[in-house]
Protein backbone atom coordinates (compact mmCIF):
# COMPACT_ATOMS: atom_id res chain seq x y z
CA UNK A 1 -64.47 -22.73 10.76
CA UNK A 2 -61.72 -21.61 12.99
CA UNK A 3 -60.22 -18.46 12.33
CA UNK A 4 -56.42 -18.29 11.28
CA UNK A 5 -54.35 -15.74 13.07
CA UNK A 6 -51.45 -16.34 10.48
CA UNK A 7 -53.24 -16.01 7.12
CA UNK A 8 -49.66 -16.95 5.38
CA UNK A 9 -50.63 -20.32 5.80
CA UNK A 10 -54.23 -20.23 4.37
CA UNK A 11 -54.58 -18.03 1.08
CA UNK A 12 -58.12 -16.83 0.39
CA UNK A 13 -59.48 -15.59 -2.73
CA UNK A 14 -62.85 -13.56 -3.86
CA UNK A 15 -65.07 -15.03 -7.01
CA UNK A 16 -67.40 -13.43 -8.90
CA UNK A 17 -70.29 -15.77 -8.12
CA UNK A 18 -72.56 -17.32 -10.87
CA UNK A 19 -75.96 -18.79 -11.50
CA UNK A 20 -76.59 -21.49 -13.45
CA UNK A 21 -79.09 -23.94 -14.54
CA UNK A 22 -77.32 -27.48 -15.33
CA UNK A 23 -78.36 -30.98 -16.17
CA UNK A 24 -77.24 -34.38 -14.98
CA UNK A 25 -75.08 -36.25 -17.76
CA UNK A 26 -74.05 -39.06 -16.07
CA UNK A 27 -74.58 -41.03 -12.51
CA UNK A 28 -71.90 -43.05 -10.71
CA UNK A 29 -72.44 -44.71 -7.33
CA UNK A 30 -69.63 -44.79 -4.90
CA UNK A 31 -71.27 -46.83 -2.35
CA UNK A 32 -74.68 -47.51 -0.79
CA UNK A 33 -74.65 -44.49 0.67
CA UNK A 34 -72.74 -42.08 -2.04
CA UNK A 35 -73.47 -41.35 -5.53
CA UNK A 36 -71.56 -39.03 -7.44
CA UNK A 37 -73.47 -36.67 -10.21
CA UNK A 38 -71.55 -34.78 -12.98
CA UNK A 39 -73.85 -32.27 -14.28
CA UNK A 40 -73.57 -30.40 -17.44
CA UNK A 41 -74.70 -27.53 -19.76
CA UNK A 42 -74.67 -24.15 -21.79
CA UNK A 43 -74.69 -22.53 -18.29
CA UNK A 44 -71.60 -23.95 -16.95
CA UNK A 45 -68.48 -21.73 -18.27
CA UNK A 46 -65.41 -23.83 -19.58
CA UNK A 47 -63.05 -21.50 -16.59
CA UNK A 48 -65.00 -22.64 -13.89
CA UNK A 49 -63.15 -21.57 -10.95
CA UNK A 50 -61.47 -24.64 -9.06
CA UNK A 51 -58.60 -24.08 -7.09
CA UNK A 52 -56.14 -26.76 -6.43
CA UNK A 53 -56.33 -27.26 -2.64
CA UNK A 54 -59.11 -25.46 -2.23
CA UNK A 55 -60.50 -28.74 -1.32
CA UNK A 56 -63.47 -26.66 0.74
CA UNK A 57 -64.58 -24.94 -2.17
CA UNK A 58 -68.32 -25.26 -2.47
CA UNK A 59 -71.38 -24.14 -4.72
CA UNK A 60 -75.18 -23.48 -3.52
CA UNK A 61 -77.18 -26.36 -4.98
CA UNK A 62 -81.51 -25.29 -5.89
CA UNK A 63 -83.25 -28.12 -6.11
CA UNK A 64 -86.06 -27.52 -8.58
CA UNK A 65 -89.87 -26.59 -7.55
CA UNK A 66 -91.62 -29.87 -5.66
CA UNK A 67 -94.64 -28.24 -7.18
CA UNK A 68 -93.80 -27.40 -10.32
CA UNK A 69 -90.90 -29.18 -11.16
CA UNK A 70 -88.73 -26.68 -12.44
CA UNK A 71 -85.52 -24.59 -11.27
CA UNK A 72 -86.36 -21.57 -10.23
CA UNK A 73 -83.08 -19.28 -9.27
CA UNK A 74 -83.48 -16.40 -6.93
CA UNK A 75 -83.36 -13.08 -7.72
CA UNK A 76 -79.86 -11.35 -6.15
CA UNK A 77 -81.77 -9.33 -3.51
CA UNK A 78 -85.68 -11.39 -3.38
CA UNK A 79 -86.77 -14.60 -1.11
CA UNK A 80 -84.45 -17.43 -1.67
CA UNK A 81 -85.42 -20.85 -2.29
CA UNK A 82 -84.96 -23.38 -0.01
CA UNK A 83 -80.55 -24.55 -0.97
CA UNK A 84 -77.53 -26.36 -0.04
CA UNK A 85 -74.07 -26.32 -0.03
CA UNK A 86 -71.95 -29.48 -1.71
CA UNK A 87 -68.65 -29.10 -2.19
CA UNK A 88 -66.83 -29.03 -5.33
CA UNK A 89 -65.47 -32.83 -5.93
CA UNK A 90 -64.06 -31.95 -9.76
CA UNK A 91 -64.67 -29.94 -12.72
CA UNK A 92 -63.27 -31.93 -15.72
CA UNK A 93 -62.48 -29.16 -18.60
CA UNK A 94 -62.12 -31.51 -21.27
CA UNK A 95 -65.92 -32.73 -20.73
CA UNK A 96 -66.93 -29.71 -19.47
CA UNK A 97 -68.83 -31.27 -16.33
CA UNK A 98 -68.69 -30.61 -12.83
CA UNK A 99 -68.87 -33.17 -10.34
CA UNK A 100 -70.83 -33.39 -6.99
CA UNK A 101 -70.91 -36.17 -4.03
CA UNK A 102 -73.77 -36.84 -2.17
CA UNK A 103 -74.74 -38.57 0.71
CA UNK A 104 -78.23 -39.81 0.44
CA UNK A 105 -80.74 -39.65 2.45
CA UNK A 106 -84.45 -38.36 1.72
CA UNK A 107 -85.05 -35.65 4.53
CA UNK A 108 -84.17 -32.84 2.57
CA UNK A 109 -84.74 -31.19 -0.60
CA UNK A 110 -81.43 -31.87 -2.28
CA UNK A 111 -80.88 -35.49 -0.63
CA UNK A 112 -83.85 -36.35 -2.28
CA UNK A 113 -83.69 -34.98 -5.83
CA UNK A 114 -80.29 -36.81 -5.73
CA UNK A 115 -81.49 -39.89 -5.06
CA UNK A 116 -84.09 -39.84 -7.99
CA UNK A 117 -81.48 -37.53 -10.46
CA UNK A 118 -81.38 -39.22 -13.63
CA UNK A 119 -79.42 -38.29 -16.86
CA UNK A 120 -81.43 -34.77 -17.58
CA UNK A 121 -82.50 -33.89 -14.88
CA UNK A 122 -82.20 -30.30 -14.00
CA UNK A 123 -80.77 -27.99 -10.69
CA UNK A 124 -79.72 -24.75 -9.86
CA UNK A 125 -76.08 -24.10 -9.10
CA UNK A 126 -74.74 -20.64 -7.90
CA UNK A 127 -71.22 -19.87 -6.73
CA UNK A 128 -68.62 -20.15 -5.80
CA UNK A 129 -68.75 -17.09 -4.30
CA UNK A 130 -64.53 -17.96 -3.42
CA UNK A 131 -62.18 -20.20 -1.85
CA UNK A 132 -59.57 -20.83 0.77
CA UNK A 133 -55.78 -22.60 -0.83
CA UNK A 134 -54.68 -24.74 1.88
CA UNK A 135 -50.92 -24.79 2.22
CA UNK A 136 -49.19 -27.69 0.62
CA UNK A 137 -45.68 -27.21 1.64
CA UNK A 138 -46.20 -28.51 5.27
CA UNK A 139 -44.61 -31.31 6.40
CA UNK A 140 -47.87 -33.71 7.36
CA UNK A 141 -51.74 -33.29 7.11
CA UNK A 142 -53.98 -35.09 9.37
CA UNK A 143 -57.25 -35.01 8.03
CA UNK A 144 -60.68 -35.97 10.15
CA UNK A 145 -64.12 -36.20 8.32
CA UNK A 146 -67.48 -38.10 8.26
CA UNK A 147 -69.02 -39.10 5.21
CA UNK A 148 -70.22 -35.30 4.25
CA UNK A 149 -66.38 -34.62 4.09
CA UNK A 150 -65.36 -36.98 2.18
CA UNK A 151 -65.24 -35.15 -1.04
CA UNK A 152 -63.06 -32.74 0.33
CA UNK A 153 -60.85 -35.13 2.12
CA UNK A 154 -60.14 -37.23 -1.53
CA UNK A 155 -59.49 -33.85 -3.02
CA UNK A 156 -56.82 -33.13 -0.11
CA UNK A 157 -55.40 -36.87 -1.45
CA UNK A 158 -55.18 -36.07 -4.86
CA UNK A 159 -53.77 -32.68 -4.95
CA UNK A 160 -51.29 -32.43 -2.22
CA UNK A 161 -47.70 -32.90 -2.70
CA UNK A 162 -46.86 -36.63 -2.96
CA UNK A 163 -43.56 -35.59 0.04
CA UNK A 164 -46.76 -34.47 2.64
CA UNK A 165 -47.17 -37.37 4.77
CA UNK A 166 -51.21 -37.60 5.35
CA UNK A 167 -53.14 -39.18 7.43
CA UNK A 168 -57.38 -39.70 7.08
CA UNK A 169 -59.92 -40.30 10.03
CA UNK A 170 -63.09 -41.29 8.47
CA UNK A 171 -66.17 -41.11 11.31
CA UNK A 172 -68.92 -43.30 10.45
CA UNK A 173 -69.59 -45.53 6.90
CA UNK A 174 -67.29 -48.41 6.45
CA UNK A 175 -63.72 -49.06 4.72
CA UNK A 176 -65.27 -50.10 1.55
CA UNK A 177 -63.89 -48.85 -2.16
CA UNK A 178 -65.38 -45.48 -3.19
CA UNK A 179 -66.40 -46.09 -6.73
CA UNK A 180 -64.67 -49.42 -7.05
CA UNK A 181 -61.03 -47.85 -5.53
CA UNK A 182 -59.90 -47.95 -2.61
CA UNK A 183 -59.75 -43.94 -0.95
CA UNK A 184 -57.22 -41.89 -1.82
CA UNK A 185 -56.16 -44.37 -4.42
CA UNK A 186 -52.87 -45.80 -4.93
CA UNK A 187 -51.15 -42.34 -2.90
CA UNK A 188 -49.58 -43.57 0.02
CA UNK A 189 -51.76 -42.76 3.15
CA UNK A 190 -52.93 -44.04 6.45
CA UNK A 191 -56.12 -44.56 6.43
CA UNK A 192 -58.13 -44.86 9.99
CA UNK A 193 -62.02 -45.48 9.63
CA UNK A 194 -63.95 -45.45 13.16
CA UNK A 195 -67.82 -46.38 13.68
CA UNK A 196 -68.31 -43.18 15.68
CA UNK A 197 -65.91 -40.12 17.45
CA UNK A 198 -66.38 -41.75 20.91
CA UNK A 199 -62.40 -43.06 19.84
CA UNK A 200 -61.54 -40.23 18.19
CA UNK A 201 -58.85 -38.31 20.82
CA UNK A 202 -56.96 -41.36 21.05
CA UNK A 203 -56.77 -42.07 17.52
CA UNK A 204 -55.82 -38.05 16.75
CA UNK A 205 -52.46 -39.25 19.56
CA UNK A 206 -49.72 -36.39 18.84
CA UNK A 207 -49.50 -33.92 16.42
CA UNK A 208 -45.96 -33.06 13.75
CA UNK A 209 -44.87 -29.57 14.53
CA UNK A 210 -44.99 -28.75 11.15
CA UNK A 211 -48.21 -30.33 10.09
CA UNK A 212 -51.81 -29.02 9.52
CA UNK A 213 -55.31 -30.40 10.44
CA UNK A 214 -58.24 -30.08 8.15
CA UNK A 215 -61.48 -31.24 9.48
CA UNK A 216 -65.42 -30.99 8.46
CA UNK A 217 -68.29 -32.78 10.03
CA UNK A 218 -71.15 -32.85 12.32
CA UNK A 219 -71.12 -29.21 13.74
CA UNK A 220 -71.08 -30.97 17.52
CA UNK A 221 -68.33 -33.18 17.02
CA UNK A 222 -66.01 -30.65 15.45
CA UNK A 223 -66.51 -28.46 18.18
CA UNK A 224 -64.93 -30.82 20.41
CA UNK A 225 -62.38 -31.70 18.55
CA UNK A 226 -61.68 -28.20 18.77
CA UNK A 227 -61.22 -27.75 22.02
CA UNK A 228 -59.48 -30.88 22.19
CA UNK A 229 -56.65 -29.82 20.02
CA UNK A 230 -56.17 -26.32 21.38
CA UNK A 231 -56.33 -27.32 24.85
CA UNK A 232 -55.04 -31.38 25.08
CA UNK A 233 -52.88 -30.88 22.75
CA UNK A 234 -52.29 -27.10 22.66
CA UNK A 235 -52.11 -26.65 18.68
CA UNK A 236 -51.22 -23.86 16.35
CA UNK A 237 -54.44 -22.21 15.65
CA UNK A 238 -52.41 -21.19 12.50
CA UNK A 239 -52.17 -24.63 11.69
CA UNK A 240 -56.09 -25.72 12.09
CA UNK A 241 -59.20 -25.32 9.95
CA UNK A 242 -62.20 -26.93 11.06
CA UNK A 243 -65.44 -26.90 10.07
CA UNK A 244 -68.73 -27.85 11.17
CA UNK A 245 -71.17 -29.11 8.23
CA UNK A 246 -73.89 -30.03 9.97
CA UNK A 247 -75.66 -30.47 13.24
CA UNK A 248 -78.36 -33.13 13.99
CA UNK A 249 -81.67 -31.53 14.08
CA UNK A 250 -80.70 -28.35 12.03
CA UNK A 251 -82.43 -28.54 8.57
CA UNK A 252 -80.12 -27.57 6.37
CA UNK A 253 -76.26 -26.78 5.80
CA UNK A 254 -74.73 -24.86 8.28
CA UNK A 255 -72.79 -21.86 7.32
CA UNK A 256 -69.19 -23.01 6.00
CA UNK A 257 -67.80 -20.15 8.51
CA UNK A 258 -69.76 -21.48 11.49
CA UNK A 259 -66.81 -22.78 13.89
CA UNK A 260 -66.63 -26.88 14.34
């Protein structure tokens, strides 16, 4: 992600990271493409850490054993099983159950125990190991995601002041309801949903002076929206956080610090 010279802006925080072992209670699909799995369990503290705007926050996900079948958690310093990183959608105290979106697909261990995850089923969680508080007394947010950021961008919705003016690219998909509601639900927002990035510079136009730009996708694309807002448009690095989830051909999650 891009690094902040002003860190007043962007407050980051150390957790004590822990492991878990957690069921699936309960299944909810968003889409064709989403589903949404709370997961559960004597494992999962009642004070998990969730920050509000720390709409990045994210957990390492082990899918269990193909051969076996069960969750295995590595040891602190051993070989690690093969993980991912999902962000952090919602942790309801009340049930005590964590929620997680997915995109699903089946080339990859966790894309496709989500697609079969049924109520019991069992995964590995670890983390969060912390988070980054993005600033909520700006005056505007433009936010720019595909579908992987999606969680973070409803999170950005739901949790930032209702005087910040925002404003959501979505790359890829198609403007139908997430889980029956339409995204960001009834906040006030402009929503902008584009079949690819080839549009994208255009549709970013000018940037507030006082606003902020969060942005997570493909690694590739990020990247040049980088370079597009520090040089086109000649932005506050202070005032840009982007962040590159994953690249075409690269099994796996990228690392959350990589640059976009």
């Amino acid at each position: 992600m891009t690094k902040l010279k002003d860190d007043s802006l962007v407050r980051r925080e150390r957790r004590t990271p822990r492991r878990r072992v957690l069921r699936v209670t309960r299944v909810e699909e968003l889409s064709p493409t989403m589903r949404r799995i709370w997961l559960g369990g004597d494992d999962l503290e009642p004070d998990f850490a969730v920050s509000e705007l720390g709409a990045s926050d994210h957990i390492k996900l082990v899918p269990p054993d193909p051969a076996t079948g069960r969750v295995v958690l590595p040891p602190p310093d051993g070989p690690r099983p093969e993980m991912r990183d999902y962000t952090i959608r919602r942790f309801d105290p009340g049930t005590k159950e964590l929620a997680l979106d997915f995109v699903l697909h089946s080339h990859g261990p966790a894309g496709r125990w989500a697609i079969d995850a049924v109520p019991g089923s069992e995964v590995g969680v670890l983390g969060p190991r912390g988070t980054q508080i993005f600033p909520g007394s700006v005056g505007a947010y433009l936010i720019i995601v595909d579908e992987t950021g999606l969680p973070a961008a409803e999170r950005f919705l739901e949790e930032l002041p209702s005087a910040v003016a925002v404003r959501v690219i979505v790359l890829g998909g198609s403007p139908r309801p997430l889980g029956g509601s339409p995204l960001g639900g009834d906040r006030p927002a402009e929503i902008i949903w584009l079949p690819d990035a080839s549009a994208l510079p255009e549709t970013v136009g000018d940037l507030p002076p006082d606003g902020f730009v969060w942005a997570a996708g493909d690694a590739d694309v990020m990247r040049g929206l980088r370079v597009h807002l520090r040089d086109s448009l000649k932005a506050d690095p202070a005032r840009v956080s982007i962040h590159g989830y994953w690249r075409e051909g690269v099994a796996g999650a990228l690392p959350r610090e990589e640059e976009g």
